[in-house]
Protein backbone atom coordinates (compact mmCIF):
# COMPACT_ATOMS: atom_id res chain seq x y z
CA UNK A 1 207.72 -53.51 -97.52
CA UNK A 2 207.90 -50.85 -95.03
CA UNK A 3 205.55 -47.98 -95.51
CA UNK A 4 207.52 -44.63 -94.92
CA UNK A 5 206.33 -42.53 -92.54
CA UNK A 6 205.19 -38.88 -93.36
CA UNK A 7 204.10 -35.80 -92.08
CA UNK A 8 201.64 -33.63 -93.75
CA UNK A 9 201.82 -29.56 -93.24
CA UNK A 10 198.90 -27.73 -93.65
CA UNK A 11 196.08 -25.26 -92.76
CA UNK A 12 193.34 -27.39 -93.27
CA UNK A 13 192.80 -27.03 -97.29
CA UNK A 14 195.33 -28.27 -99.60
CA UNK A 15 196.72 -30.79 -97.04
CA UNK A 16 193.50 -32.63 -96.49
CA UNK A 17 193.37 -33.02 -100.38
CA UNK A 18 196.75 -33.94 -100.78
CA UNK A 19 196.00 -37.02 -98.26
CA UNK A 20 192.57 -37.60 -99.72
CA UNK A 21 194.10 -38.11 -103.85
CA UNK A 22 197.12 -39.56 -103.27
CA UNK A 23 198.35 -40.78 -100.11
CA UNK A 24 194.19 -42.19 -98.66
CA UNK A 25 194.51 -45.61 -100.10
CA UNK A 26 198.61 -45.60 -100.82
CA UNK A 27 200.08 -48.23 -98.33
CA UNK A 28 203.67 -47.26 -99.60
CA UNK A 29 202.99 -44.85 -96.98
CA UNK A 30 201.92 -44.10 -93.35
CA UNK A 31 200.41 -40.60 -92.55
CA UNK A 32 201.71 -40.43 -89.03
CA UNK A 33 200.21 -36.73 -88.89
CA UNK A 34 198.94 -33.62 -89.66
CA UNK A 35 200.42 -30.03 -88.19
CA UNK A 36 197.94 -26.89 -88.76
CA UNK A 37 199.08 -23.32 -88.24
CA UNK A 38 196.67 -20.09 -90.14
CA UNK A 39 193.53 -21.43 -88.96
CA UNK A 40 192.41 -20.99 -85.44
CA UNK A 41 191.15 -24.44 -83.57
CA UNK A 42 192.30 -26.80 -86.03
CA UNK A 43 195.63 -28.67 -83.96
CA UNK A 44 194.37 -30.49 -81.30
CA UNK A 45 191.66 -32.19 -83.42
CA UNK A 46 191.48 -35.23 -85.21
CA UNK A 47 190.94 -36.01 -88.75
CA UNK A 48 188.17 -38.45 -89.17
CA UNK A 49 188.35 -41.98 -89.92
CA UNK A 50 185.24 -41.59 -91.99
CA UNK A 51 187.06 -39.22 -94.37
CA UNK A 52 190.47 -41.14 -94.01
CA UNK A 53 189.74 -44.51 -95.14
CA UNK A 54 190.29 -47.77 -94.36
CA UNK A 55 194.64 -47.16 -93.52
CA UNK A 56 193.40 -45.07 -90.55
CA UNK A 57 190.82 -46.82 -88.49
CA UNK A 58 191.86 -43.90 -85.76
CA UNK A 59 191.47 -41.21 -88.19
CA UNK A 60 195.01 -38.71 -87.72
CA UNK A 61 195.62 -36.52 -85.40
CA UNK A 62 196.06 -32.26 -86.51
CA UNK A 63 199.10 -30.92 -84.18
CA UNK A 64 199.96 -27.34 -83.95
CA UNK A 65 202.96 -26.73 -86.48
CA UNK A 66 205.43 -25.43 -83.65
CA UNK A 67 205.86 -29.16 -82.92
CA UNK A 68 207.26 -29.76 -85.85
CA UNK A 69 210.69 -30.65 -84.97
CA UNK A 70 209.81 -32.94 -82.11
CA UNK A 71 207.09 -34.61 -84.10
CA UNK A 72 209.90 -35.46 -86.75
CA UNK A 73 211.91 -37.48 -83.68
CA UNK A 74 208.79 -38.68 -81.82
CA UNK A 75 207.14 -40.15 -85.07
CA UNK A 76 210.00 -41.59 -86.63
CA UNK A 77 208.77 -39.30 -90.00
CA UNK A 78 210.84 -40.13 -93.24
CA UNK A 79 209.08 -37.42 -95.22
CA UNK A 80 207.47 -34.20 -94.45
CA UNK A 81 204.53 -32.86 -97.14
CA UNK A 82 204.36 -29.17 -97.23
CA UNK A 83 200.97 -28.25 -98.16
CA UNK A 84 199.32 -24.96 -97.64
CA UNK A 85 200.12 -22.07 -99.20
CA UNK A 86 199.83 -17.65 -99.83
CA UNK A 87 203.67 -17.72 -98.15
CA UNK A 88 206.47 -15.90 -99.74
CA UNK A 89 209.58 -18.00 -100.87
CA UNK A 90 211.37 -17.30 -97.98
CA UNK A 91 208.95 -18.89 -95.24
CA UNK A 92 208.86 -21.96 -97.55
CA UNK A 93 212.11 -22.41 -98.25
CA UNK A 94 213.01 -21.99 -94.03
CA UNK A 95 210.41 -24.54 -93.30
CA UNK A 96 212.42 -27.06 -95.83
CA UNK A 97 215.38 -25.92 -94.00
CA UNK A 98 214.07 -26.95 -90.64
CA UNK A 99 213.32 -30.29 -92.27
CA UNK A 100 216.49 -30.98 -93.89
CA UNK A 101 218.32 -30.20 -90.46
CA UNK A 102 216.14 -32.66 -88.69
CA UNK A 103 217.29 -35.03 -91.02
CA UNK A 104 214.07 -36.02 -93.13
CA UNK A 105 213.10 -35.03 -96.84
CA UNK A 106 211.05 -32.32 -97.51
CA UNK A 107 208.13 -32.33 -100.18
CA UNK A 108 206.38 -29.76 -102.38
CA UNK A 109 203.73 -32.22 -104.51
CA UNK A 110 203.32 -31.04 -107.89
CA UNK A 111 199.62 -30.83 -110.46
CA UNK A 112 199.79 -34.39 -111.85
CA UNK A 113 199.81 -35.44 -108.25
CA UNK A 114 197.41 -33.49 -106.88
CA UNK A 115 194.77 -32.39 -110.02
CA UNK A 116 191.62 -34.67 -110.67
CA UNK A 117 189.99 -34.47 -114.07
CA UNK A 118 186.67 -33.40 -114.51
CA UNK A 119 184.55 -34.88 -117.07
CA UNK A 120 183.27 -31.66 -117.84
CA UNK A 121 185.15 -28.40 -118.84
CA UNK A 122 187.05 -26.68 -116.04
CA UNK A 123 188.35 -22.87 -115.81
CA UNK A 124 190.08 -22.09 -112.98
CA UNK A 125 190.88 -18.83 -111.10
CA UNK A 126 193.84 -18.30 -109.24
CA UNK A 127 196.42 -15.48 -107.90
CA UNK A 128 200.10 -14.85 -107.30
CA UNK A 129 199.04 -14.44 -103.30
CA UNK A 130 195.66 -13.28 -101.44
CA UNK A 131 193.67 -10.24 -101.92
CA UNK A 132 194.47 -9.56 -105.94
CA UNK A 133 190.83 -10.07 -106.36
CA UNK A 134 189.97 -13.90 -107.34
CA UNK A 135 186.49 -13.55 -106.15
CA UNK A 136 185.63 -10.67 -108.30
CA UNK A 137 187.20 -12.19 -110.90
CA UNK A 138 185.16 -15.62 -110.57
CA UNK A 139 181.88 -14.16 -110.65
CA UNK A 140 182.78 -12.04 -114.24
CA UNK A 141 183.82 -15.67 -115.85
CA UNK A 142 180.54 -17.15 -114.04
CA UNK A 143 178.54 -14.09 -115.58
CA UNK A 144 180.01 -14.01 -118.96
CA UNK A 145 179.67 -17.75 -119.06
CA UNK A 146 175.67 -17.24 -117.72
CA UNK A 147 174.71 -14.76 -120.78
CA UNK A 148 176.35 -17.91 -123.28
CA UNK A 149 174.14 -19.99 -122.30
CA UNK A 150 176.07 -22.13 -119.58
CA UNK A 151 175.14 -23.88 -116.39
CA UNK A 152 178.06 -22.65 -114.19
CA UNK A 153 179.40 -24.23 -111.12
CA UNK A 154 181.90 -22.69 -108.75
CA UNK A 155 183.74 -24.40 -106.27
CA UNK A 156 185.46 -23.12 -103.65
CA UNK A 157 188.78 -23.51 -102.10
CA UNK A 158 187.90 -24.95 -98.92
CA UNK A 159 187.73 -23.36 -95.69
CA UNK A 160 186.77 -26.20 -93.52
CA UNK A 161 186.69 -24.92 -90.14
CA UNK A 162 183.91 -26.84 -88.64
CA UNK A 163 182.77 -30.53 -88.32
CA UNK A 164 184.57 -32.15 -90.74
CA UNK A 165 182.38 -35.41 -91.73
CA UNK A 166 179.50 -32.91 -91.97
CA UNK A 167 181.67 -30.62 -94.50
CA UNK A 168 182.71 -33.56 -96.50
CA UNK A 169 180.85 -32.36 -99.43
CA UNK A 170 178.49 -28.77 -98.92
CA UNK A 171 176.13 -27.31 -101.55
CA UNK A 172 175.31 -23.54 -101.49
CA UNK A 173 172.06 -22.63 -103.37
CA UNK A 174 170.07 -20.56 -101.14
CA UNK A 175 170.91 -17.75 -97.93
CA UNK A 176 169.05 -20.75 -95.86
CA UNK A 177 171.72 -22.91 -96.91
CA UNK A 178 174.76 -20.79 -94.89
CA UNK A 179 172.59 -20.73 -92.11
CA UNK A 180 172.22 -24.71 -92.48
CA UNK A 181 176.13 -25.67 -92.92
CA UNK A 182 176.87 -23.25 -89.89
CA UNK A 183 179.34 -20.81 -91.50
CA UNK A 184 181.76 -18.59 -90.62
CA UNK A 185 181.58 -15.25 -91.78
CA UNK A 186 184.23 -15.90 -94.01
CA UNK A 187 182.80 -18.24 -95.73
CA UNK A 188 179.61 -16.18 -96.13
CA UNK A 189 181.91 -13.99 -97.39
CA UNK A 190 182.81 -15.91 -100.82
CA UNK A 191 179.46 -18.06 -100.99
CA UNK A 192 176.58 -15.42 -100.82
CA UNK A 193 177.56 -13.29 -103.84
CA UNK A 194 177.27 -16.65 -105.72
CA UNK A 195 173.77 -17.44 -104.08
CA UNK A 196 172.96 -13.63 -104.67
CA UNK A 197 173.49 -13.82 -108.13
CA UNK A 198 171.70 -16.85 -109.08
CA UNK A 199 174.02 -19.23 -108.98
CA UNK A 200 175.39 -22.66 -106.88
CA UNK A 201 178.71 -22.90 -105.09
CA UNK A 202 179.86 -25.92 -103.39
CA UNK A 203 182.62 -26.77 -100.94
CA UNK A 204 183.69 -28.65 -97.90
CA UNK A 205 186.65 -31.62 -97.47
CA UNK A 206 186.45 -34.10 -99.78
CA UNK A 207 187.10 -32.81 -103.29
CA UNK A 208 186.47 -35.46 -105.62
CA UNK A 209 183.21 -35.96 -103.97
CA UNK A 210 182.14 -32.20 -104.45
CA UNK A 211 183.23 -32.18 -108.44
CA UNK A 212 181.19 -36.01 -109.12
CA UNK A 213 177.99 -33.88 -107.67
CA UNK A 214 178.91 -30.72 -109.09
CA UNK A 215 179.50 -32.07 -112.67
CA UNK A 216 175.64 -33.17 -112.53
CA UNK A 217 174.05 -29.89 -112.72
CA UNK A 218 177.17 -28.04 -114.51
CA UNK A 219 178.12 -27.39 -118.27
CA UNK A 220 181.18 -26.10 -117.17
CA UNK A 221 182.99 -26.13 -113.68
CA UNK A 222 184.02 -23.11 -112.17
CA UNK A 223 187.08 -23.40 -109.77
CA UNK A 224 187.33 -20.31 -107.48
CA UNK A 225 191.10 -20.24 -105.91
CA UNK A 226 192.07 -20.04 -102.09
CA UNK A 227 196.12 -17.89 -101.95
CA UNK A 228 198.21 -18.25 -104.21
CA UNK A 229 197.06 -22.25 -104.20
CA UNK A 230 196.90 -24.09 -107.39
CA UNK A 231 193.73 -25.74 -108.96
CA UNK A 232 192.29 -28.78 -107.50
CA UNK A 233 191.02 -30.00 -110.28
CA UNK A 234 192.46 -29.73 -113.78
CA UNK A 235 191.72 -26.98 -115.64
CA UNK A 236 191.44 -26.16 -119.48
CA UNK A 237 191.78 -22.50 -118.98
CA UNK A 238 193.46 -20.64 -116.10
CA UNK A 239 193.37 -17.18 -115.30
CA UNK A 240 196.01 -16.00 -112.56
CA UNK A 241 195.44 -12.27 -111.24
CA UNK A 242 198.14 -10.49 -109.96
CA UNK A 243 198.70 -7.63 -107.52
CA UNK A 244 199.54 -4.10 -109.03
CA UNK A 245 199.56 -2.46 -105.36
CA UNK A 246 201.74 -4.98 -104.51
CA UNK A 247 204.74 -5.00 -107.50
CA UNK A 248 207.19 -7.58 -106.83
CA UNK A 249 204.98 -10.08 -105.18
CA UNK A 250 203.95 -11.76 -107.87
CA UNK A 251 208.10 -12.80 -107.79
CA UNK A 252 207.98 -13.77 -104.36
């Protein structure tokens, strides 16, 4: 059978995990590529073959998302995979537009596709777009869930912006350990307040990896959102913050 061709659309996040759970080891399909837009020096770069398995001995190439339509002809792509996200409906819904006029199907993969279970209890904390205040939010759960009694474990939406093999799976316990996995300031940004407060935060590329080592030191996983993304993992309780300086959003 011929494997279809697709094309995955992302920011380097929720597209690397969309390959990793269901389309890694899937030889109905054929991941011709991956376009990147958001995240500065992404296209142009490759993503590993140690991360990609065994279907991509080259590992897959990241092209800048302004290709898109000649990538769709040049590839022979039968399906494009939209997967990043804090976008209003509008930007979305263009993109599928684009696709559909180039002739191909356009994808938006749903939970059961995309959610691994954890074998232990999950609570995850998302938003209706960036900025409502996720973070915060996290580390009152974390806290209220400390003073029960629990051994809490966030993980972080990933912001993989460096070596990619050497993010595959990244374990923040102590200020030594930013300076050790080489991060951004953004990333500081979401990891030291964990660190500050006691806690462990992981994060990186490879997102089934992270939650098997998380789950060994954890009572209960914490899952701290990226956007307006949904959980990676599947969650027994979600909390989803919303905007009030920003009425209507939550909408759009």
């Amino acid at each position: 059978m011929k494997r279809k061709n697709v094309l995955i659309m992302g920011a380097a996040g929720r597209d690397f995990h969309n390959f990793n759970v269901y389309f890694r080891d899937n030889e109905e399909y054929n991941v011709v590529a991956f376009t990147a837009t958001q995240i500065p020096n992404i296209e142009g770069r490759v993503y590993p073959a140690a991360l990609a398995g065994k279907l991509y001995p080259q590992g897959i190439k990241i092209y800048e998302e302004k290709q898109l339509v000649e990538l769709i002809k040049e590839l022979k792509v039968d399906e494009v995979v939209f997967s990043y996200s804090d976008l209003p409906f509008n930007y979305v819904m263009t993109k599928a537009s684009i696709v559909n006029a180039a002739g191909v199907s356009f994808r938006l993969m749903g939970a059961e596709e995309t959610m691994i279970k954890s074998t232990k209890p999950v609570i995850a904390v998302l938003a209706v777009r960036t900025g409502c205040g996720k973070s915060q939010t996290s580390r009152r759960v974390v806290n209220l869930l400390r003073a029960a009694g629990k051994k809490v474990v966030a993980i972080r939406h990933p912001m993989p912006y460096g070596d990619l093999v050497k993010q595959k799976v990244q374990r923040f316990a102590t200020l030594e350990d930013l300076k050790k996995h080489e991060c951004t300031i953004e990333e500081i940004e979401e990891y030291e307040p964990h660190i500050a407060a006691g806690g462990v935060i992981y994060a990186g590329v490879y997102y089934e990896a992270i939650l098997r080592e998380a789950e060994k030191e954890a009572d209960v996983i914490l899952w701290d959102g990226g956007n307006n993304d949904t959980s990676f993992y599947k969650p027994d309780v979600t909390f989803t913050v919303v905007d009030p300086h920003r009425p209507g959003h939550e909408l759009t």
